[in-house]
Protein backbone atom coordinates (compact mmCIF):
# COMPACT_ATOMS: atom_id res chain seq x y z
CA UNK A 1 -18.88 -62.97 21.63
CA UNK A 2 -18.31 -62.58 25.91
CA UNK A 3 -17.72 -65.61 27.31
CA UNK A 4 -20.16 -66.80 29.63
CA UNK A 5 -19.16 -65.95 32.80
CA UNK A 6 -18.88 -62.39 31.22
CA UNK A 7 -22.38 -62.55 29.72
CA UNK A 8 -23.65 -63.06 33.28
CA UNK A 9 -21.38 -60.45 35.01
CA UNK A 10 -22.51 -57.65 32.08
CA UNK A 11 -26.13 -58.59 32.92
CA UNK A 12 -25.82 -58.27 36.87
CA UNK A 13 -23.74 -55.10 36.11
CA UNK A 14 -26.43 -53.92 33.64
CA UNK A 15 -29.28 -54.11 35.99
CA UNK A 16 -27.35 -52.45 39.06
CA UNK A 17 -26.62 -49.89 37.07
CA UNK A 18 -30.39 -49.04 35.61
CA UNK A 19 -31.22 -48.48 39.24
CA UNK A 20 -31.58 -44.79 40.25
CA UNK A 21 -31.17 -45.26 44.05
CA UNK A 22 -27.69 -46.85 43.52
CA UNK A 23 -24.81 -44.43 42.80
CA UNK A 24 -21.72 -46.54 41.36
CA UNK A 25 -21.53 -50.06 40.19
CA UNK A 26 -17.87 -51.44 39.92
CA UNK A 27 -16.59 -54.66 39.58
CA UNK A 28 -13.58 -56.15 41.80
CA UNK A 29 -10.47 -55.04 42.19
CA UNK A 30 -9.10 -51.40 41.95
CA UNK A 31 -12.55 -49.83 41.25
CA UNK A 32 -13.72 -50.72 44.62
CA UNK A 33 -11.35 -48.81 46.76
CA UNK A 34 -12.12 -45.67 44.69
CA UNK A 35 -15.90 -45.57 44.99
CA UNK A 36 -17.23 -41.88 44.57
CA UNK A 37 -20.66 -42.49 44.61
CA UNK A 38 -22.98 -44.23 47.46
CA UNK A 39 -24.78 -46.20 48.21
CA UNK A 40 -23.02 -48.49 45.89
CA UNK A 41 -22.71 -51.85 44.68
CA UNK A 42 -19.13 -54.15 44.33
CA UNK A 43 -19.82 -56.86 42.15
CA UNK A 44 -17.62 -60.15 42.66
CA UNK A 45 -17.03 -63.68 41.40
CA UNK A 46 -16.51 -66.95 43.20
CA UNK A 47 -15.92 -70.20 42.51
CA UNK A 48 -17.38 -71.35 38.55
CA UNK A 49 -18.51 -75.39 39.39
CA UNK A 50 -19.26 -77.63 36.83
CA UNK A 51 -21.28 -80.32 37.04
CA UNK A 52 -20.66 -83.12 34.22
CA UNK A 53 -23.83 -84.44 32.60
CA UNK A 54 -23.99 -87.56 30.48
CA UNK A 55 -24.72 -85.86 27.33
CA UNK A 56 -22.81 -83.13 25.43
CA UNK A 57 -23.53 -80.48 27.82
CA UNK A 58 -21.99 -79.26 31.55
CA UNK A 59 -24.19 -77.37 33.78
CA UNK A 60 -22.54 -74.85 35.91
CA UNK A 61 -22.80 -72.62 39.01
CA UNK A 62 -21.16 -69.17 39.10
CA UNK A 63 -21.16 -68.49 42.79
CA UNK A 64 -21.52 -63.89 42.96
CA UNK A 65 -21.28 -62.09 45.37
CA UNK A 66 -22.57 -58.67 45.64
CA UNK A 67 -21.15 -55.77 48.47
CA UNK A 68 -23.69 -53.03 49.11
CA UNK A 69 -21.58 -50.44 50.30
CA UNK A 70 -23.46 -46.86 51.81
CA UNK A 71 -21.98 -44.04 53.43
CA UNK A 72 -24.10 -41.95 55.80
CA UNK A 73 -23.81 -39.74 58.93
CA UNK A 74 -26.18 -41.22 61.09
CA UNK A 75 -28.54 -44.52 60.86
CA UNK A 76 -25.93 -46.72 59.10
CA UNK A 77 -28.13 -49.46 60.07
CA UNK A 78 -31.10 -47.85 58.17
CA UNK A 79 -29.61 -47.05 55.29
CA UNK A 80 -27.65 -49.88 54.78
CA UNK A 81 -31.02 -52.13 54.93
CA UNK A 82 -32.55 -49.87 52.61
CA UNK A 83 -30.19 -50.42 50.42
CA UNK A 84 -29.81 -54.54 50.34
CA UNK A 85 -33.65 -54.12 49.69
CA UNK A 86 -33.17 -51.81 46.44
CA UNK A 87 -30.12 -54.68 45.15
CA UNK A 88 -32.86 -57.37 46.05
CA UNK A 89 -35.48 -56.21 44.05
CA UNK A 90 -33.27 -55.38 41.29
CA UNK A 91 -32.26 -58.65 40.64
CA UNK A 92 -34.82 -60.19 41.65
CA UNK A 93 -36.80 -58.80 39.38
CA UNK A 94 -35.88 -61.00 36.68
CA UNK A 95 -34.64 -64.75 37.52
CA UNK A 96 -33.17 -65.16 33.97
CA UNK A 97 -31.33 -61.70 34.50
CA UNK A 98 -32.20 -60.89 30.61
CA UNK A 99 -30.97 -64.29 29.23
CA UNK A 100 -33.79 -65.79 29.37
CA UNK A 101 -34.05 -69.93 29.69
CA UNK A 102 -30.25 -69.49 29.13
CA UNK A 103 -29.59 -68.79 33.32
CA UNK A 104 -31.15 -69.19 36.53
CA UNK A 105 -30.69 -67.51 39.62
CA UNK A 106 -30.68 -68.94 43.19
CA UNK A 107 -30.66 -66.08 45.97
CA UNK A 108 -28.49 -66.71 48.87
CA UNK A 109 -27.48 -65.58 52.31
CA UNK A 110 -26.54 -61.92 53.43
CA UNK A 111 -23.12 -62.31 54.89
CA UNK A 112 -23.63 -59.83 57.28
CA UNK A 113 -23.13 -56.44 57.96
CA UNK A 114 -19.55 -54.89 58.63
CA UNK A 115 -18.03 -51.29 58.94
CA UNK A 116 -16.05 -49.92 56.11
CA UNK A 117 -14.01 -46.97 58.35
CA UNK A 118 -12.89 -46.33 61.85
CA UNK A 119 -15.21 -43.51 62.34
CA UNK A 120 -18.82 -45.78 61.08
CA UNK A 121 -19.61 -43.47 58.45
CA UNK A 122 -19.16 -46.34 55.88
CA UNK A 123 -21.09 -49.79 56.07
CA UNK A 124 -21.26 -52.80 53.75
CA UNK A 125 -23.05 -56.36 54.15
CA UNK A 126 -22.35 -58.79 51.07
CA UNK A 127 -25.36 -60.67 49.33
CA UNK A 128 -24.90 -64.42 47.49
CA UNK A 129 -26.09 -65.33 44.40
CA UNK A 130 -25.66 -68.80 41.93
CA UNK A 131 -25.80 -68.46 38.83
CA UNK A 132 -26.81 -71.71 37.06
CA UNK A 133 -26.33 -72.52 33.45
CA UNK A 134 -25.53 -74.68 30.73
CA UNK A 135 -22.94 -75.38 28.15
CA UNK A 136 -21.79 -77.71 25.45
CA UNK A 137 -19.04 -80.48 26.36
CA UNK A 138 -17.52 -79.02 23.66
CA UNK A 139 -17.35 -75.04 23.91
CA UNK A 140 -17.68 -74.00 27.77
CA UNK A 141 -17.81 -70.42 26.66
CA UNK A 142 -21.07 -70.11 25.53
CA UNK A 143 -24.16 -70.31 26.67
CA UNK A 144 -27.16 -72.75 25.63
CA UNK A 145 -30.58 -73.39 26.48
C-alpha cells in the first residue's frame, strides 16, 4: 500500500487528470519543464506538519501546491483565469478528494500570476492547498479515520 502522502498526491493527480479542459498533469521535477500539452497543471508538495495528539494518533497537514500553467497568443490574462477556475472546481468538487472521512481539504491563496517566457506567450499563477489527515502514533504511513 502508497504511503500517505502518496495516497493524497494520486488522488489530486487523479482528479486533474479526469478533467477535459486540462491538457497534462505532471508532478515536480523533470516533467514540468517538458510540458506538451496546455493549459496544464504542476502538482507540488510542501512542508508535511504533524501535530502530536494525546492519544495514539498524529494529525497532519500536507501543504500542495498546484501551478496552472497555459500557453496562448493573446489574452494570457483570460485564459489563465479560466483556467485556475477549471483546477478550482475540480478539486473542489470533492473536500475528501475520494478518501472520504480519511482527508480534508483547506483551499488557500493564489500566489499570483507570473510569466513563463520572455515573449508572454506562457503564464502560470500557483494555487495552495492543506491537506489534513490522521495517522496512528505508531504507523505514519497510513491513513485512518
Amino acid at each position: 500500500m502508497d504511503s500517505a502522502i502518496e495516497q493524497i498526491l494520486t488522488q489530486v493527480e487523479t482528479i486533474l487528470q479526469a478533467v477535459d479542459a486540462i491538457g497534462q498533469v505532471s508532478r515536480d521535477g523533470v516533467d514540468a519543464l517538458s510540458i506538451q500539452r496546455f493549459p496544464a497543471c504542476v502538482i507540488s508538495v510542501n512542508e508535511n506538519v504533524p501535530e502530536q495528539l494525546l492519544n495514539d494518533y498524529i494529525d497532519w497537514t500536507l501543504g500542495v501546491s498546484i501551478t496552472c500553467w497555459i500557453a496562448a497568443e493573446g489574452d494570457l490574462s483570460k485564459t489563465l483565469e479560466a483556467h485556475k477556475a477549471v483546477v478550482q472546481q475540480a478539486i473542489a468538487a470533492d473536500a475528501h478528494i475520494g478518501l472520504g472521512d480519511k482527508c480534508d481539504t483547506v483551499e488557500g491563496p493564489w500566489s499570483g500570476p507570473f510569466p513563463m517566457n520572455e515573449s508572454l506567450t506562457e503564464a502560470a499563477d500557483t494555487k495552495r492547498y492543506d491537506f489534513r489527515y490522521r495517522t496512528l502514533r505508531t504507523d505514519p504511513y497510513t491513513l485512518v479515520a
